[in-house]
Protein backbone atom coordinates (compact mmCIF):
# COMPACT_ATOMS: atom_id res chain seq x y z
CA UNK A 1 113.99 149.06 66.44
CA UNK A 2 113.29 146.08 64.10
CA UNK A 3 114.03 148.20 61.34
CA UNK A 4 117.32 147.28 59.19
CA UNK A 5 119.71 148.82 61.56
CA UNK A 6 122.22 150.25 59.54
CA UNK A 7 125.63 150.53 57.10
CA UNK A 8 126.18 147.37 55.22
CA UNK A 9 129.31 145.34 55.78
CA UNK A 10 131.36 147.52 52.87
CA UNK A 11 130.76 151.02 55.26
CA UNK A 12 133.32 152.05 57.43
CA UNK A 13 131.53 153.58 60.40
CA UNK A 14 133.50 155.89 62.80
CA UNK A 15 134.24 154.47 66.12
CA UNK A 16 135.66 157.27 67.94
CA UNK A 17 135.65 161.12 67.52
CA UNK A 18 138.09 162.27 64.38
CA UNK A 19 141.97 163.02 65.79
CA UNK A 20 141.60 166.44 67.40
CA UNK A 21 143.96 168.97 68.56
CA UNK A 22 145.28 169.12 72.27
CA UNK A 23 142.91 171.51 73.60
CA UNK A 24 139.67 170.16 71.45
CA UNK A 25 140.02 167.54 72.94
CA UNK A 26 140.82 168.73 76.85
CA UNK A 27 137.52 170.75 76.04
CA UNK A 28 135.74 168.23 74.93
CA UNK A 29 136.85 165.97 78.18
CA UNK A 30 135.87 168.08 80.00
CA UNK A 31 132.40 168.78 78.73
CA UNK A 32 132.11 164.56 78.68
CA UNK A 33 132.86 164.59 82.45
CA UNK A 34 130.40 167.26 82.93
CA UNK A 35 127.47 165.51 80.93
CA UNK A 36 128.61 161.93 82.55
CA UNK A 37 127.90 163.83 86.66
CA UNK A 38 125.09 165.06 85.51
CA UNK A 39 123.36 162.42 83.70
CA UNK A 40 124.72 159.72 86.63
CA UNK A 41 121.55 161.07 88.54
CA UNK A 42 119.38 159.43 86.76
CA UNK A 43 121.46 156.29 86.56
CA UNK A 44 123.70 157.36 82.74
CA UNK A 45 126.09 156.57 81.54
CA UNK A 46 127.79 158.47 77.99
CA UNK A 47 129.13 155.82 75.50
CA UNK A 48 132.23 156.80 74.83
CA UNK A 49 133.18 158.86 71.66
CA UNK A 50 129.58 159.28 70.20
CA UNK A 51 128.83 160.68 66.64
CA UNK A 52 128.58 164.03 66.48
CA UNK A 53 125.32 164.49 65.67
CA UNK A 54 124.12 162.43 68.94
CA UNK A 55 126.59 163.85 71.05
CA UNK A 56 125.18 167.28 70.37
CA UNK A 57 121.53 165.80 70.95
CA UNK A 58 122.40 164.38 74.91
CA UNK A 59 124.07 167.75 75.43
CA UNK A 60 121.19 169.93 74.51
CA UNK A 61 119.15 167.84 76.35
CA UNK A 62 121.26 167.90 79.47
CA UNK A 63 121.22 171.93 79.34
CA UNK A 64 117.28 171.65 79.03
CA UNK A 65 117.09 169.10 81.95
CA UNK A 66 119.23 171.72 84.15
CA UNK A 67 117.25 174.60 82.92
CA UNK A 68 114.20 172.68 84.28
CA UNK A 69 114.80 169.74 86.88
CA UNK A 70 112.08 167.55 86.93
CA UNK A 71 110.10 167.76 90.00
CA UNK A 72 108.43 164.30 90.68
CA UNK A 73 109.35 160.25 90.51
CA UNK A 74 107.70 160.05 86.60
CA UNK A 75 109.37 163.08 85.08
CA UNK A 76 113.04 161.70 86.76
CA UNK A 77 111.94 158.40 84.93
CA UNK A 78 110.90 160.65 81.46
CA UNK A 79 114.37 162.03 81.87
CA UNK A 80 116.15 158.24 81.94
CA UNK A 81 114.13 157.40 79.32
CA UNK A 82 114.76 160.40 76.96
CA UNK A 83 118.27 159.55 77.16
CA UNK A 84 118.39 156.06 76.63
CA UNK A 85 116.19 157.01 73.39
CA UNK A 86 119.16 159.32 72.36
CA UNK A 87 122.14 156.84 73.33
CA UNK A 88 119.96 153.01 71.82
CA UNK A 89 121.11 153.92 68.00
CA UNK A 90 124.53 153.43 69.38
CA UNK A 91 124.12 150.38 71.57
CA UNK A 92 121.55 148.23 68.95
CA UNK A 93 123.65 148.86 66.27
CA UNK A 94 124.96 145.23 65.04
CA UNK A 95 128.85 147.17 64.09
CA UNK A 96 129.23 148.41 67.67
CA UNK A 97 128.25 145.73 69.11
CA UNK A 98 130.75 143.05 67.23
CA UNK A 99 133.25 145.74 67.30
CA UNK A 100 133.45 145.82 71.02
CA UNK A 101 132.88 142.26 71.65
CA UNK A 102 135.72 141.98 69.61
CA UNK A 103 138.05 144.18 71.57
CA UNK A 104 136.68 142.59 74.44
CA UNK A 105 138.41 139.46 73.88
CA UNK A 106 142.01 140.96 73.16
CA UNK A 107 142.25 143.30 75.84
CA UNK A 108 143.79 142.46 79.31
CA UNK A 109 141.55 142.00 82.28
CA UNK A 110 138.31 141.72 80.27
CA UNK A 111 139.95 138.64 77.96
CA UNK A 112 138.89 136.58 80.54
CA UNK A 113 135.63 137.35 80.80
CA UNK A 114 134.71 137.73 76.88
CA UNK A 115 132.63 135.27 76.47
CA UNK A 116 130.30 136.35 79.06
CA UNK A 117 130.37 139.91 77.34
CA UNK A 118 129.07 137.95 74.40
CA UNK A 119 126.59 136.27 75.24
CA UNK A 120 125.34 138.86 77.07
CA UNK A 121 125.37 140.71 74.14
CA UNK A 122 123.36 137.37 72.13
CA UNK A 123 120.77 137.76 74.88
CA UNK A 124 120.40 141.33 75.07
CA UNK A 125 120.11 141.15 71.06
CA UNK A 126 117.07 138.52 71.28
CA UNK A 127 115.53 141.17 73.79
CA UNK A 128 116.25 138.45 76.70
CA UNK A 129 117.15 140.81 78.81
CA UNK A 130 117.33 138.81 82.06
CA UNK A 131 119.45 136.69 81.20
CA UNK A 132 121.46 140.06 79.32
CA UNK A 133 121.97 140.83 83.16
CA UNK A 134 122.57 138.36 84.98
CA UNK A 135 125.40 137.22 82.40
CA UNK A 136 127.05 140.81 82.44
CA UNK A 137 126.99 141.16 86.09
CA UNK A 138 130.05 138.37 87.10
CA UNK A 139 131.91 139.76 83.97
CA UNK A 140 131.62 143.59 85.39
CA UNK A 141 133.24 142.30 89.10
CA UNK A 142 135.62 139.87 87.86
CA UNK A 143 136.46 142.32 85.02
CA UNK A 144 137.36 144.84 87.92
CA UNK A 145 138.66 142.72 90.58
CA UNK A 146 141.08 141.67 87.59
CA UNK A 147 141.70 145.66 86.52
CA UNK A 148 142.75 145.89 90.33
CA UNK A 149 145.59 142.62 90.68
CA UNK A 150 143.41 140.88 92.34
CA UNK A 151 143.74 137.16 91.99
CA UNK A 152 141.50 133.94 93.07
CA UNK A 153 142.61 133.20 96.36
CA UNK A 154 143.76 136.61 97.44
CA UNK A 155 142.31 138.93 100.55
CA UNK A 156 139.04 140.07 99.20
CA UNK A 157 139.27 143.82 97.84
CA UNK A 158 137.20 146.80 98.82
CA UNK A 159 135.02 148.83 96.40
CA UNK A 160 136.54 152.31 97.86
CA UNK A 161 140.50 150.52 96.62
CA UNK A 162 138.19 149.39 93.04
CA UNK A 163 137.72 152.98 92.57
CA UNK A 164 140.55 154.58 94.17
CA UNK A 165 142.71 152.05 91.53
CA UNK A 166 140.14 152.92 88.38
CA UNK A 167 140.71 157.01 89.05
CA UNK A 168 144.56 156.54 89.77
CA UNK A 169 145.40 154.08 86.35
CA UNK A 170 148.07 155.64 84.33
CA UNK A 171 147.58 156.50 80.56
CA UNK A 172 149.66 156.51 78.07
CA UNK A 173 147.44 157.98 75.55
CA UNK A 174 145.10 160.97 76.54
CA UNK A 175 144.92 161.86 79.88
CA UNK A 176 142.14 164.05 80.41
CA UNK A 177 139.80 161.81 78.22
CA UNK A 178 141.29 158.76 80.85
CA UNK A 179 140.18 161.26 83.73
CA UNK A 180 136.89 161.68 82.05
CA UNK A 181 136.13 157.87 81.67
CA UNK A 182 137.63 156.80 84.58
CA UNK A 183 135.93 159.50 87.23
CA UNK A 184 132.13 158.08 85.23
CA UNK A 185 133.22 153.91 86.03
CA UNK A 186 133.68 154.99 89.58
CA UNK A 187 131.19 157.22 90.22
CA UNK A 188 128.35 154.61 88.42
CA UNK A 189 130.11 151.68 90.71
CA UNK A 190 129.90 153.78 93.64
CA UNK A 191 126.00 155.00 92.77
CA UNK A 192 124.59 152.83 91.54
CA UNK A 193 125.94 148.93 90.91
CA UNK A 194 127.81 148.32 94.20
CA UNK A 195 126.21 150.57 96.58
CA UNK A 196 125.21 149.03 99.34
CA UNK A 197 121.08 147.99 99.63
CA UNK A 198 120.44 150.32 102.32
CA UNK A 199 122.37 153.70 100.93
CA UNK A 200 120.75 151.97 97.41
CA UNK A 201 118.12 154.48 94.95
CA UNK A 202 115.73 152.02 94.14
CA UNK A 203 113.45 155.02 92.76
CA UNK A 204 114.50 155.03 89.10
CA UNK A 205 116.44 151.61 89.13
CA UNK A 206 117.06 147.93 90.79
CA UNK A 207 120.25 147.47 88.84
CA UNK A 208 122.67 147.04 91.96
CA UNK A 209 125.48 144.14 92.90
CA UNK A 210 124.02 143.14 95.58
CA UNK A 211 120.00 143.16 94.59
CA UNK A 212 120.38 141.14 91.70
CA UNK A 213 122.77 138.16 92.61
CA UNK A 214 122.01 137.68 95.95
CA UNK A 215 118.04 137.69 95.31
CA UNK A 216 117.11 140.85 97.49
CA UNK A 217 113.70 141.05 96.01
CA UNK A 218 111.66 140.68 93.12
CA UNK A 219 111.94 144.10 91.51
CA UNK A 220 112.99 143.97 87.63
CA UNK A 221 116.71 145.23 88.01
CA UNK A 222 116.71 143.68 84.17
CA UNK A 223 114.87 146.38 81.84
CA UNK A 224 115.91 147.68 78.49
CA UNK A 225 117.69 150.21 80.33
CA UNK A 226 120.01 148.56 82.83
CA UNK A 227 121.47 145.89 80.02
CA UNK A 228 122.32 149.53 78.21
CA UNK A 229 123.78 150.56 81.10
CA UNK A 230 126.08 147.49 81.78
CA UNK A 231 126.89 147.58 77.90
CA UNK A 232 127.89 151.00 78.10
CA UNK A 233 130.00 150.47 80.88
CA UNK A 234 132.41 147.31 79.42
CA UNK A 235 132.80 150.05 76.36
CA UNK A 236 134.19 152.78 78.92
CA UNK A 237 135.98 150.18 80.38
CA UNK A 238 137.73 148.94 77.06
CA UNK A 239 138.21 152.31 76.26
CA UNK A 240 140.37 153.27 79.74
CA UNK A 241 142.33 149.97 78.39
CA UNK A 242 142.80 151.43 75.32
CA UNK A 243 143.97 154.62 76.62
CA UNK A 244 146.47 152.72 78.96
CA UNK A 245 148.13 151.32 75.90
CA UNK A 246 146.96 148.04 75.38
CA UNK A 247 145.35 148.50 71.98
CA UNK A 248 145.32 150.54 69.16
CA UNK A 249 143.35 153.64 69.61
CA UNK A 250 140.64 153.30 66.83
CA UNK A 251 139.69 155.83 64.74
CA UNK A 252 137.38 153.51 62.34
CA UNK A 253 135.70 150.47 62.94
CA UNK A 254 138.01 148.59 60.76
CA UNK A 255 136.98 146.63 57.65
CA UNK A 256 139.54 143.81 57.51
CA UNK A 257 138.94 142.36 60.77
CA UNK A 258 136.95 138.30 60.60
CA UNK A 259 135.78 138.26 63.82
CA UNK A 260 133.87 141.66 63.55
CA UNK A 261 132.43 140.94 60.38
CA UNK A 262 131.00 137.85 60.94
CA UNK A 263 129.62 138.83 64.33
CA UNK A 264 127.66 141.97 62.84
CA UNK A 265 126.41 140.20 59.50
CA UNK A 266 125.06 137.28 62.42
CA UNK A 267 123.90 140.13 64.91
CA UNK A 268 121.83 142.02 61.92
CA UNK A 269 119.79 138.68 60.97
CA UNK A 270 119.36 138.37 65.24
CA UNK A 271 117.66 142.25 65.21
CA UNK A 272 116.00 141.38 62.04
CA UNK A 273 114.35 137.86 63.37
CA UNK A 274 116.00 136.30 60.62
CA UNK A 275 117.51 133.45 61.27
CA UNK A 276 116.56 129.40 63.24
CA UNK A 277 116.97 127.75 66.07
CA UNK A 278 118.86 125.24 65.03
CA UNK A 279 121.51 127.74 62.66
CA UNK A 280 121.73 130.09 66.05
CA UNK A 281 122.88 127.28 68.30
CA UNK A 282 125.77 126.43 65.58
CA UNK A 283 126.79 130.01 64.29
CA UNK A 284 126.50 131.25 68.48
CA UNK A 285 128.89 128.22 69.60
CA UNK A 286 131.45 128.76 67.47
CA UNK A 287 131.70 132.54 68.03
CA UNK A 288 131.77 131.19 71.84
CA UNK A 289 134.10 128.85 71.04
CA UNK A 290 136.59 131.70 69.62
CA UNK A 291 137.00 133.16 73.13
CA UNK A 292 140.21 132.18 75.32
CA UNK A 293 138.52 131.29 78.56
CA UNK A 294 134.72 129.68 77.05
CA UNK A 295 134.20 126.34 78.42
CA UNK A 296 132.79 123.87 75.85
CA UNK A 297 130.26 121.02 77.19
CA UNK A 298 131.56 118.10 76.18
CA UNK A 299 128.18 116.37 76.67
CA UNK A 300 125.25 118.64 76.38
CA UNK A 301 121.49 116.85 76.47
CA UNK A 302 120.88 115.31 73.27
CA UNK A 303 117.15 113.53 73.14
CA UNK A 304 117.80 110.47 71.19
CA UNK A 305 120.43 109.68 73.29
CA UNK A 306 118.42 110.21 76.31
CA UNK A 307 115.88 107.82 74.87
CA UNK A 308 118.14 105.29 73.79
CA UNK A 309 120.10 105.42 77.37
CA UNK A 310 116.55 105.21 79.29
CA UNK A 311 115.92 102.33 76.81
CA UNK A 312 118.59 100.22 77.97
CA UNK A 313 118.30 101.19 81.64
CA UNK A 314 114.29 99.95 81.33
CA UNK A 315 115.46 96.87 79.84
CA UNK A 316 114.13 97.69 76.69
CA UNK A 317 116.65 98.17 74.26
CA UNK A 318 116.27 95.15 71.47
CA UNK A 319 120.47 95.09 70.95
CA UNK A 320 123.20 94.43 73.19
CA UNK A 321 123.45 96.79 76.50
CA UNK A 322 125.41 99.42 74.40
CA UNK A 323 124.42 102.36 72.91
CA UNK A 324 122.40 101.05 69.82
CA UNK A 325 119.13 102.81 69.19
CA UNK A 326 116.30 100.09 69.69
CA UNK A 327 113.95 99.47 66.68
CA UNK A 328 112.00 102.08 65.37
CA UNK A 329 108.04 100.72 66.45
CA UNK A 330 109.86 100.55 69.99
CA UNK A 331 112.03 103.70 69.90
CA UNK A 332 108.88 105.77 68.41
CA UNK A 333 106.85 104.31 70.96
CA UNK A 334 109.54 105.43 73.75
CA UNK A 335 109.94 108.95 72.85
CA UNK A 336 106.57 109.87 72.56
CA UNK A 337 106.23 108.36 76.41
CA UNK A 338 109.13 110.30 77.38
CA UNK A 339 108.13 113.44 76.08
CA UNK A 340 104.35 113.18 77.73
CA UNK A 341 106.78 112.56 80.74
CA UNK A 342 103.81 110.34 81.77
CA UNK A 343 105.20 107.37 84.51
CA UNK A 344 101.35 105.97 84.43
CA UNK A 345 101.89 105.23 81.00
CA UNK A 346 105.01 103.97 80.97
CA UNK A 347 104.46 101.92 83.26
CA UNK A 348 101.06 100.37 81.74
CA UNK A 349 102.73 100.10 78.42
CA UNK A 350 105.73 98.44 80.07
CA UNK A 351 103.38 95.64 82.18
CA UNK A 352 101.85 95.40 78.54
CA UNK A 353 105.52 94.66 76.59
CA UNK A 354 105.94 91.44 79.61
C-alpha cells in the first residue's frame, strides 16, 4: 500500500453510487443489508456506497463464502481477511479519508467529536494503529450517546435504547438505504463493540467496548483490521446523518471544498513517507485546530525552556531569576546533563561550579 494511492487533486472521484431510480435503489438496499448480516460474522462491516467495480467483488465473494462456509478458526480468519483486502482501496485512499473527516466536523452529533475522528485518522495513516483505536473508541460512544439526546449529567443510557433509537431514526432522504445502514450500526454495536466480555467472540477479534478501555487483557484489539472497522463505521454513521437531512447527499467528492483538499494533498505525502517531523506537528495542529471542540495546549513541553527553567531553579542561571537563557558554555553544558538524565553528574558537575 505505499504505492501512490490514487487520482490527483484535479479528479473528481465518486463518493456515492450515481442517482438511481426508486426500485434500483430499494434493490440495491436490500442486497447491502443482505451482504452487511452476512459479512457481520466475521466482524464486517460494508462502506457505504462503494464503486461499482468493488461492490461487485465483496458480493461475489460473499456468494462463494455461502456456497462454502469455512470450517475451522484460520479459514473464518482467511475470510476477514479477504474482505478487508477488497474494502482497504476504499479506506487508505487519502480523498475518502479527508472527505469524511470533513463531513465529520459539520454534521450534528459527530461535530463534537471531529477531532478525535482525525487524529485517529493521522494515526491510522502513520500505521499507528493503537493509538488509531484507542482515539476512535470515546468518539464512537460519545458520538452515539449524542445521536441518542443524551447529555453529560443525564441517567446513563442502555445499549438495547442506543440501538432501538439508531433502527427507529427518521429519514428524510431514502428510507430503505437508512434501514440498510442503520440495521448494520446496530447489529456491529450489539456483536461485536459493546457486547458484553462474557457473551464477547474473541475468536476472530478483541475489538470490544469494554476489552479495550477498561484493560481486560492483553490481546491486540488494535490490528489493521479493527481501525478499518471503526473507520467504516463513523462513514455509516455520517451517512444515516446524511440521510436524516443534515447534509447534502453527495454524489461527488467535491472539488471546491479547502478543507478536503488540503487534508488529502497532506494525507498522500503521510502514505507516501514524505514529509518531517517537525512540518507534521505544524500542518497536523492546524488541521486540529480547524475543529469546533479541539482543545489547544497552551503550554506544551518545549526543551529549552525546560533547561532554562531547571537552570534557574538549580541556581544556575547567570541573569536575573527570569526567564533568560543562561550563557551558552553553561546552557550547552546543562542540556547535555539533562538529556543523559544523569543526577550523579549533575550533581558532581554542580559541587564542581561551587
Amino acid at each position: 500500500m505505499d504505492q501512490k494511492p490514487g487520482p490527483s487533486a484535479a479528479t473528481v472521484v465518486p463518493a456515492h453510487r450515481p442517482q438511481m431510480g426508486r426500485s434500483m435503489l430499494d434493490e440495491y438496499a436490500s442486497e447491502y443489508r443482505t451482504v452487511s448480516k452476512f459479512l457481520m460474522e466475521y466482524g464486517g462491516l460494508v462502506a457505504p456506497f462503494l464503486l461499482g467495480g468493488e461492490w461487485n467483488a465483496l458480493a461475489a465473494y460473499c456468494k462463494s463464502v455461502q456456497a462454502k462456509p469455512p470450517s475451522s478458526p484460520a479459514e473464518v480468519a482467511a475470510v476477514e481477511r479477504k474482505v478487508d483486502e477488497i474494502l482497504v482501496a476504499h479506506i487508505y485512499h487519502p480523498n475518502f479519508r479527508a472527505f469524511y473527516v470533513y463531513r465529520a466536523s459539520q454534521l450534528p452529533h459527530i461535530r463534537a467529536f471531529s477531532h478525535l475522528v482525525e487524529r485517529g485518522v493521522l494515526h491510522y495513516l502513520k500505521h499507528d494503529f493503537v493509538s488509531c483505536v484507542l482515539t476512535l473508541l470515546p468518539a464512537v460512544e460519545g458520538t452515539l450517546r449524542s445521536y441518542c439526546g443524551w447529555s453529560f449529567g443525564d441517567k446513563d443510557i442502555k445499549s438495547p435504547e442506543i440501538r432501538r433509537l439508531l433502527r427507529s431514526g427518521k429519514p428524510k432522504y431514502e428510507p430503505s438505504l437508512h434501514a440498510a445502514y442503520a440495521s448494520a450500526l446496530a447489529d456491529f454495536h450489539e456483536k461485536w463493540l459493546w457486547t458484553n466480555t462474557d457473551r464477547a467472540n474473541f475468536g476472530l477479534s478483541y475489538l470490544n467496548r469494554h476489552y479495550a478501555l477498561h484493560g481486560l487483557g492483553t490481546s491486540s484489539y488494535y490490528r489493521v483490521e479493527d481501525c478499518h472497522r471503526l473507520i467504516l463505521f463513523f462513514e455509516l454513521v455520517i451517512e444515516l446523518l446524511t440521510l436524516e437531512g443534515h447534509d447534502e447527499p453527495y454524489i461527488f467528492i467535491p472539488a471546491h471544498i479547502d478543507q478536503i483538499n488540503r487534508r488529502r494533498d497532506y494525507y498522500e505525502k503521510v502514505i507516501m513517507r514524505d514529509t518531517g517531523i517537525v512540518d507534521a506537528i505544524a500542518v497536523e495542529e492546524s488541521f486540529m485546530r480547524e475543529h469546533p471542540h479541539y482543545a489547544v495546549e497552551m503550554r506544551p513541553p518545549n526543551e529549552e525552556e525546560i533547561v532554562v527553567r531547571w537552570a534557574q531553579i538549580m541556581g544556575l542561571s547567570d541573569g536575573p531569576k527570569t526567564a533568560q537563557r543562561p550563557t551558552p558554555p553553561v546552557y550547552n553544558r546543562l542540556y547535555s546533563l539533562v538529556r543523559t538524565g544523569s543526577r550523579m553528574l549533575i550533581k558532581r558537575w554542580l559541587r564542581g561550579r561551587k
